[in-house]
PDB file of N, CA and C in Angstrom:
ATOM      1  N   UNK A   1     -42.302 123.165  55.289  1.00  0.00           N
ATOM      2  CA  UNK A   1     -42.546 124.581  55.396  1.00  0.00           C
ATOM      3  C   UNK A   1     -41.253 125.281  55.827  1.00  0.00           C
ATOM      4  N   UNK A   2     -41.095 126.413  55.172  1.00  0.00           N
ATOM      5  CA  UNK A   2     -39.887 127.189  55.221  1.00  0.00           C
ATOM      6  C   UNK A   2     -39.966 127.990  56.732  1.00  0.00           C
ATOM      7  N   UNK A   3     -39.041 127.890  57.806  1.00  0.00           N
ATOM      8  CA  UNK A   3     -38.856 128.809  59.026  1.00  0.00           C
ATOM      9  C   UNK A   3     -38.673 129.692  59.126  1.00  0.00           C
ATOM     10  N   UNK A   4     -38.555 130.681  57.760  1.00  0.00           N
ATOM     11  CA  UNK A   4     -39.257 132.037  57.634  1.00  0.00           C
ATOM     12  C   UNK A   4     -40.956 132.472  57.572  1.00  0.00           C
ATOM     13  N   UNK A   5     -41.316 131.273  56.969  1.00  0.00           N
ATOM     14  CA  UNK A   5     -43.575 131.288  56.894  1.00  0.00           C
ATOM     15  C   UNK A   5     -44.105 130.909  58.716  1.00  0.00           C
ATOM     16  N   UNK A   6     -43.199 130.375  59.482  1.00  0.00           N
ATOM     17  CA  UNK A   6     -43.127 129.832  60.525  1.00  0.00           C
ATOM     18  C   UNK A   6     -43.279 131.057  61.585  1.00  0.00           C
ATOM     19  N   UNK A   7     -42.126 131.377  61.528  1.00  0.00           N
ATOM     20  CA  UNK A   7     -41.889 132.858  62.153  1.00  0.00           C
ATOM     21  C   UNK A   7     -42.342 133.926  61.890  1.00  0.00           C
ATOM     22  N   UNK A   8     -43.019 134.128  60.318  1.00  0.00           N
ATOM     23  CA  UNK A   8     -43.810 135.351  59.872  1.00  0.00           C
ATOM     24  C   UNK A   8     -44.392 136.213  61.250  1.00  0.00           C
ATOM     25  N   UNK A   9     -44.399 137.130  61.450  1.00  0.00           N
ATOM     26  CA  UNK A   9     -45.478 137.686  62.292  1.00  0.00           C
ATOM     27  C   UNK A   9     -45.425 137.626  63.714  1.00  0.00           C
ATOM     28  N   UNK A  10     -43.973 136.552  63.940  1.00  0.00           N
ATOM     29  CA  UNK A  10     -43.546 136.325  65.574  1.00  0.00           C
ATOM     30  C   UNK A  10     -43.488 138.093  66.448  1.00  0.00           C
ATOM     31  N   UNK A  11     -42.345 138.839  65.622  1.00  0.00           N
ATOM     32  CA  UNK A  11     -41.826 139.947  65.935  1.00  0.00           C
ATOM     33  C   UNK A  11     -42.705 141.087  65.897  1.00  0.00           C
ATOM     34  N   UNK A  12     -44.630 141.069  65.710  1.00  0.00           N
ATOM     35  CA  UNK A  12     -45.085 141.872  65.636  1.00  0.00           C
ATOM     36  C   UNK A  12     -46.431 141.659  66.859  1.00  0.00           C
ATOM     37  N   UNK A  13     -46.076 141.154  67.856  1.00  0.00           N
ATOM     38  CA  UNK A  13     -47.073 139.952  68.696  1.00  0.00           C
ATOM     39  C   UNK A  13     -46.983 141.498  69.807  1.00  0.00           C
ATOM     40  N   UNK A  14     -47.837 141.858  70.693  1.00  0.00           N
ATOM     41  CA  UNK A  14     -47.673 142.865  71.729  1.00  0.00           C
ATOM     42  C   UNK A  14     -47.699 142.116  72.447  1.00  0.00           C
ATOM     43  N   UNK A  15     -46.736 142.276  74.106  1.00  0.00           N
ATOM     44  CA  UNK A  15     -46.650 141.796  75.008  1.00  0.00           C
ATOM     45  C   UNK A  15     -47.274 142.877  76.469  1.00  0.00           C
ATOM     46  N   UNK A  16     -48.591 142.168  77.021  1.00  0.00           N
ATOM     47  CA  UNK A  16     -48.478 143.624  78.095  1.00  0.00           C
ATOM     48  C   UNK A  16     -47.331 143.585  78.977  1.00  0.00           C
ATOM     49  N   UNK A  17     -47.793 144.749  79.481  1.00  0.00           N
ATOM     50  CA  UNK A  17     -47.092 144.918  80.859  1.00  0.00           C
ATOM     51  C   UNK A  17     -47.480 144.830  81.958  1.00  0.00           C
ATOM     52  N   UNK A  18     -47.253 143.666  82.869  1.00  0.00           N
ATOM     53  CA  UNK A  18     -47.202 143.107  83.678  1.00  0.00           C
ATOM     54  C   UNK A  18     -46.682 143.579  84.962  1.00  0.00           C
ATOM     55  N   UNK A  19     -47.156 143.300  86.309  1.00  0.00           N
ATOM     56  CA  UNK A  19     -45.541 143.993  87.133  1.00  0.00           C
ATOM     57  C   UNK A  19     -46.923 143.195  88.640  1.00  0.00           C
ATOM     58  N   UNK A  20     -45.693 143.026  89.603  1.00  0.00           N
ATOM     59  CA  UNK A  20     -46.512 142.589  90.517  1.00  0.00           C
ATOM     60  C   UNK A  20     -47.117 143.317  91.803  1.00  0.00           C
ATOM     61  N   UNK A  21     -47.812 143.021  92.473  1.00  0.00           N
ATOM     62  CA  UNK A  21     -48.770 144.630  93.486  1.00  0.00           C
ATOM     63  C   UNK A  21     -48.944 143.955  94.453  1.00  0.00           C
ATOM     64  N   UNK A  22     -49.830 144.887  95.345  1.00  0.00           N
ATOM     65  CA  UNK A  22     -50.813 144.417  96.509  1.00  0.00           C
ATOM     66  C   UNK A  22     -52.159 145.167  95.948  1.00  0.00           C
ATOM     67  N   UNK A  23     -53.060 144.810  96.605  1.00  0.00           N
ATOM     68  CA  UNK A  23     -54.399 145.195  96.515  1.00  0.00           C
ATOM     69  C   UNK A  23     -55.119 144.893  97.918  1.00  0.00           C
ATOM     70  N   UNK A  24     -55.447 145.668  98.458  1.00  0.00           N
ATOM     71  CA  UNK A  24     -56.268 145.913  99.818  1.00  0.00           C
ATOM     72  C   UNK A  24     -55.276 144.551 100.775  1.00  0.00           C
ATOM     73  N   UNK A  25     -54.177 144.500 100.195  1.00  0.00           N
ATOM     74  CA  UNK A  25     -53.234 143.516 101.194  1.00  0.00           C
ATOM     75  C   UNK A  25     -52.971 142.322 100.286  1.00  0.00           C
ATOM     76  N   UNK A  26     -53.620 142.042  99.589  1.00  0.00           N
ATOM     77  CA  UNK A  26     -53.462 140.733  99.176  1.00  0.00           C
ATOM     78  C   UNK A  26     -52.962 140.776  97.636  1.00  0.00           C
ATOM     79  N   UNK A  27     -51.852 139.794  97.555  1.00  0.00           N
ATOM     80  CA  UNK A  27     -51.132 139.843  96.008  1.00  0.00           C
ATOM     81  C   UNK A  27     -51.704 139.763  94.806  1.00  0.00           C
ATOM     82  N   UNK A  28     -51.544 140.481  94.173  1.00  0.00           N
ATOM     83  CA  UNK A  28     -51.951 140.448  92.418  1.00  0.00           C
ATOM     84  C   UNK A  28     -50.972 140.589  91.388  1.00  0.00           C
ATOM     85  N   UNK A  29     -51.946 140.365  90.139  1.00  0.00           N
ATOM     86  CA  UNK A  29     -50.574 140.574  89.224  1.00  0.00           C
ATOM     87  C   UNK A  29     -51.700 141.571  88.291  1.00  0.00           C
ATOM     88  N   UNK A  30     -50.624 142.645  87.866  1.00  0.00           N
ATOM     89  CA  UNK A  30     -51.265 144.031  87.710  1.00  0.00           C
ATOM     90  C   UNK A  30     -50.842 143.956  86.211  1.00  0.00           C
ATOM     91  N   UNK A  31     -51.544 144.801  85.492  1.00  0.00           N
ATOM     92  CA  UNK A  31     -51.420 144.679  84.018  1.00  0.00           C
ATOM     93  C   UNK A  31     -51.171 146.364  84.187  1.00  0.00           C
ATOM     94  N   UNK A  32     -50.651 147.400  83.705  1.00  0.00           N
ATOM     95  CA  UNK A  32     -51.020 148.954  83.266  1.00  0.00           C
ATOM     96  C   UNK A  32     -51.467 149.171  82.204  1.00  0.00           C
ATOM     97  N   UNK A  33     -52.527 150.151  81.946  1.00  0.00           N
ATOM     98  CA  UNK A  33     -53.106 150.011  80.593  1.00  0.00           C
ATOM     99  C   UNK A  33     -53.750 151.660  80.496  1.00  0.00           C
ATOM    100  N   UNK A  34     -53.440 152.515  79.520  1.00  0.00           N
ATOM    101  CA  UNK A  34     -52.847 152.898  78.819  1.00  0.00           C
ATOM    102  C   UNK A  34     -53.346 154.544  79.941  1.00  0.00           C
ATOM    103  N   UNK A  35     -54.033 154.860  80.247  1.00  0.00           N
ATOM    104  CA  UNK A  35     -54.435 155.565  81.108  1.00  0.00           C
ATOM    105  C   UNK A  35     -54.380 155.546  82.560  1.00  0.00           C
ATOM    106  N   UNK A  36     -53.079 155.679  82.497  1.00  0.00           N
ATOM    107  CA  UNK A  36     -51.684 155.231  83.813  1.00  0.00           C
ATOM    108  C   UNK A  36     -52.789 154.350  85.011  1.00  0.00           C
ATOM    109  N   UNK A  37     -54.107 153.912  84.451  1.00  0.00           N
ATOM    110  CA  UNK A  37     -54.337 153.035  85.628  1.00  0.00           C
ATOM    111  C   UNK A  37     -53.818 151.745  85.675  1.00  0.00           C
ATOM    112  N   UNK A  38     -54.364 150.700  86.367  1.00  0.00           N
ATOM    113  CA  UNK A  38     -53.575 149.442  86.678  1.00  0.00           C
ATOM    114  C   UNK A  38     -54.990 148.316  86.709  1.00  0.00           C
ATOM    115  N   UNK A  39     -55.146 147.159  86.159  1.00  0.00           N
ATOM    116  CA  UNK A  39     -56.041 146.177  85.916  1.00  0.00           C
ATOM    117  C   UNK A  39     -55.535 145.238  86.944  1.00  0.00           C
ATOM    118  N   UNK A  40     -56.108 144.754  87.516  1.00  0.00           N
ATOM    119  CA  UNK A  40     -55.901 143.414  88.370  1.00  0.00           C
ATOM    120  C   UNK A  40     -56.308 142.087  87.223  1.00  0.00           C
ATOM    121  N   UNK A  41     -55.112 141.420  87.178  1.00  0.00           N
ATOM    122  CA  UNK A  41     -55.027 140.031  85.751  1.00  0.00           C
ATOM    123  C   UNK A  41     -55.572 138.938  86.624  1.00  0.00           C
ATOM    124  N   UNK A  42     -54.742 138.524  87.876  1.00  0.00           N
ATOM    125  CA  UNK A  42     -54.919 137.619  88.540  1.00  0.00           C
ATOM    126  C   UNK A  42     -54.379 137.860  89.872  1.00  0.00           C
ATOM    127  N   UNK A  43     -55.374 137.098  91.244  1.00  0.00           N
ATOM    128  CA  UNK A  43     -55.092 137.195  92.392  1.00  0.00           C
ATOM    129  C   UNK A  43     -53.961 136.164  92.767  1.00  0.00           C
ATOM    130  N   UNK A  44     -52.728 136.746  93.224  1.00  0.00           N
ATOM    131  CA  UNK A  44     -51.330 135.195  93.394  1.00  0.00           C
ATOM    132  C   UNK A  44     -51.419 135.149  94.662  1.00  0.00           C
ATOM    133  N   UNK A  45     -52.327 134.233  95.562  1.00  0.00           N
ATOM    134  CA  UNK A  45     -52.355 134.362  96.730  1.00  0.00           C
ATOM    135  C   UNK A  45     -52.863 132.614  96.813  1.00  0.00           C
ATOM    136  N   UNK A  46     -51.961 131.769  98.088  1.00  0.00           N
ATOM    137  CA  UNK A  46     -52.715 130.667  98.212  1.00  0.00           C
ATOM    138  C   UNK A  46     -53.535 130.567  99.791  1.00  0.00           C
ATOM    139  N   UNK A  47     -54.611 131.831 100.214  1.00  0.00           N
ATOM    140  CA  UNK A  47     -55.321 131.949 100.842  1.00  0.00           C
ATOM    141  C   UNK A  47     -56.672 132.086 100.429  1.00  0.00           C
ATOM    142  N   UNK A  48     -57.321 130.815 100.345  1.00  0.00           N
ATOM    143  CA  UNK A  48     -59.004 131.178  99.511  1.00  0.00           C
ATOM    144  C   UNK A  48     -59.763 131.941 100.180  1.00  0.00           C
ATOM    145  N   UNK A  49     -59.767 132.274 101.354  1.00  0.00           N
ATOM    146  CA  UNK A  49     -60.486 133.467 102.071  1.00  0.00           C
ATOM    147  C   UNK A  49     -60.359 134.787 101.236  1.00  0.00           C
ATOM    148  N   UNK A  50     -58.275 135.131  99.832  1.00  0.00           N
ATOM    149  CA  UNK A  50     -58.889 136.043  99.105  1.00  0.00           C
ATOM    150  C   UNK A  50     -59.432 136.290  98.107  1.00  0.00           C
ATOM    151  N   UNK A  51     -59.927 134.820  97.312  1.00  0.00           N
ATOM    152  CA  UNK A  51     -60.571 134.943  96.496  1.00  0.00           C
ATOM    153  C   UNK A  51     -62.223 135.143  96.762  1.00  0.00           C
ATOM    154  N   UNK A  52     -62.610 135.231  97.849  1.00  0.00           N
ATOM    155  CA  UNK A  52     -63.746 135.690  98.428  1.00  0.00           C
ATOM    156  C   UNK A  52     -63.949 136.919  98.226  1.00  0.00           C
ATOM    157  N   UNK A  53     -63.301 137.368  98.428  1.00  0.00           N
ATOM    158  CA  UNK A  53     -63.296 139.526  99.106  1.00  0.00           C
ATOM    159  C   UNK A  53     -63.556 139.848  97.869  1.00  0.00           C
ATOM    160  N   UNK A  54     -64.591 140.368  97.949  1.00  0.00           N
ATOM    161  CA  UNK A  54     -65.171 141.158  97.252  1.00  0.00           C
ATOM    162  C   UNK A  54     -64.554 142.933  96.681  1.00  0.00           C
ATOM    163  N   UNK A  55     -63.641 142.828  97.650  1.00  0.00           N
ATOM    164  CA  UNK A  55     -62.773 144.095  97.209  1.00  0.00           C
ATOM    165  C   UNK A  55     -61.821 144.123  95.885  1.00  0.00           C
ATOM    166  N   UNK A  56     -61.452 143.261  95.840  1.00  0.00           N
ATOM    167  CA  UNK A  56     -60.492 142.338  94.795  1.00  0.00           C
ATOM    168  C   UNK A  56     -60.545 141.214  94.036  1.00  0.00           C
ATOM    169  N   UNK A  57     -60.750 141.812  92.330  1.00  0.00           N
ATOM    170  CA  UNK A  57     -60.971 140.923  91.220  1.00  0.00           C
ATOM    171  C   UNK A  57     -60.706 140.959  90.694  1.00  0.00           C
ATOM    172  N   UNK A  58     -60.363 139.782  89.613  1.00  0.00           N
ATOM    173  CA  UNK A  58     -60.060 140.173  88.350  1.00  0.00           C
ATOM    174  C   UNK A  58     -60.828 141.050  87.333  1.00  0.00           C
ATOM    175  N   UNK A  59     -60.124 141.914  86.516  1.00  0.00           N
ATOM    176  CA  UNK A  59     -60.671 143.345  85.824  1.00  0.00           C
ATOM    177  C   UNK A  59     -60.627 144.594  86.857  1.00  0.00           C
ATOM    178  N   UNK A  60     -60.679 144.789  87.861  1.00  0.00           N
ATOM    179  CA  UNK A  60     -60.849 145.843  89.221  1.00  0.00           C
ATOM    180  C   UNK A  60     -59.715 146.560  88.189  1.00  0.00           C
ATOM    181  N   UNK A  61     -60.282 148.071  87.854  1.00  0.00           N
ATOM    182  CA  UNK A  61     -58.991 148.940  87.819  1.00  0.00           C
ATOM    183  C   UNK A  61     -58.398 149.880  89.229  1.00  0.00           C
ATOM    184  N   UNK A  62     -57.290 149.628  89.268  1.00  0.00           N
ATOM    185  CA  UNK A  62     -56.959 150.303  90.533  1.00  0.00           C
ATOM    186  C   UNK A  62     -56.274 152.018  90.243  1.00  0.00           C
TER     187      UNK A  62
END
Protein backbone atom coordinates (compact mmCIF):
# COMPACT_ATOMS: atom_id res chain seq x y z
CA UNK A 1 0.00 0.00 0.00
CA UNK A 2 1.11 3.37 -1.16
CA UNK A 3 1.95 6.06 2.04
CA UNK A 4 -0.11 8.44 0.43
CA UNK A 5 -3.67 5.83 0.92
CA UNK A 6 -1.97 5.52 4.45
CA UNK A 7 -1.97 9.06 5.34
CA UNK A 8 -5.19 9.97 3.36
CA UNK A 9 -7.27 11.87 5.83
CA UNK A 10 -4.38 12.19 8.65
CA UNK A 11 -4.46 16.18 8.13
CA UNK A 12 -8.23 16.47 8.45
CA UNK A 13 -8.55 14.62 12.12
CA UNK A 14 -9.86 17.60 14.84
CA UNK A 15 -7.89 17.80 17.85
CA UNK A 16 -9.77 19.33 21.07
CA UNK A 17 -8.65 21.65 23.21
CA UNK A 18 -7.43 20.62 26.16
CA UNK A 19 -5.76 22.85 28.94
CA UNK A 20 -5.37 21.95 32.60
CA UNK A 21 -7.74 23.46 35.79
CA UNK A 22 -8.89 23.09 39.24
CA UNK A 23 -12.37 22.29 40.08
CA UNK A 24 -13.74 22.88 43.64
CA UNK A 25 -9.76 22.31 44.46
CA UNK A 26 -9.06 19.32 42.91
CA UNK A 27 -7.18 18.81 39.38
CA UNK A 28 -8.81 18.22 36.07
CA UNK A 29 -8.24 18.20 32.64
CA UNK A 30 -10.68 20.64 30.96
CA UNK A 31 -11.76 20.34 27.38
CA UNK A 32 -13.48 24.12 26.06
CA UNK A 33 -16.26 23.61 23.90
CA UNK A 34 -17.66 25.88 21.80
CA UNK A 35 -19.85 28.08 24.09
CA UNK A 36 -16.81 29.51 26.02
CA UNK A 37 -17.81 26.87 28.70
CA UNK A 38 -15.33 24.24 29.93
CA UNK A 39 -16.14 20.17 30.21
CA UNK A 40 -14.33 18.32 32.85
CA UNK A 41 -12.50 15.12 30.51
CA UNK A 42 -10.81 13.64 33.45
CA UNK A 43 -10.09 14.04 37.23
CA UNK A 44 -5.72 14.05 37.47
CA UNK A 45 -5.64 13.61 41.03
CA UNK A 46 -4.02 10.52 42.97
CA UNK A 47 -6.41 11.15 46.02
CA UNK A 48 -9.51 8.66 45.77
CA UNK A 49 -11.39 10.62 48.34
CA UNK A 50 -11.69 12.91 44.78
CA UNK A 51 -13.12 10.68 42.84
CA UNK A 52 -15.89 10.44 45.42
CA UNK A 53 -17.11 14.17 45.51
CA UNK A 54 -19.82 14.43 44.02
CA UNK A 55 -19.07 18.01 43.02
CA UNK A 56 -16.71 16.87 40.32
CA UNK A 57 -17.12 14.64 37.18
CA UNK A 58 -16.50 13.73 34.28
CA UNK A 59 -18.92 15.73 31.64
CA UNK A 60 -19.60 18.60 34.66
CA UNK A 61 -19.63 21.80 32.47
CA UNK A 62 -17.99 24.44 34.39
Amino acid sequence: MLPEQVLQGLDDNVYPNYEAGEVAGIPVLLEKVENGQKRVVRINSTDPAHFLKQEVYPGLLT
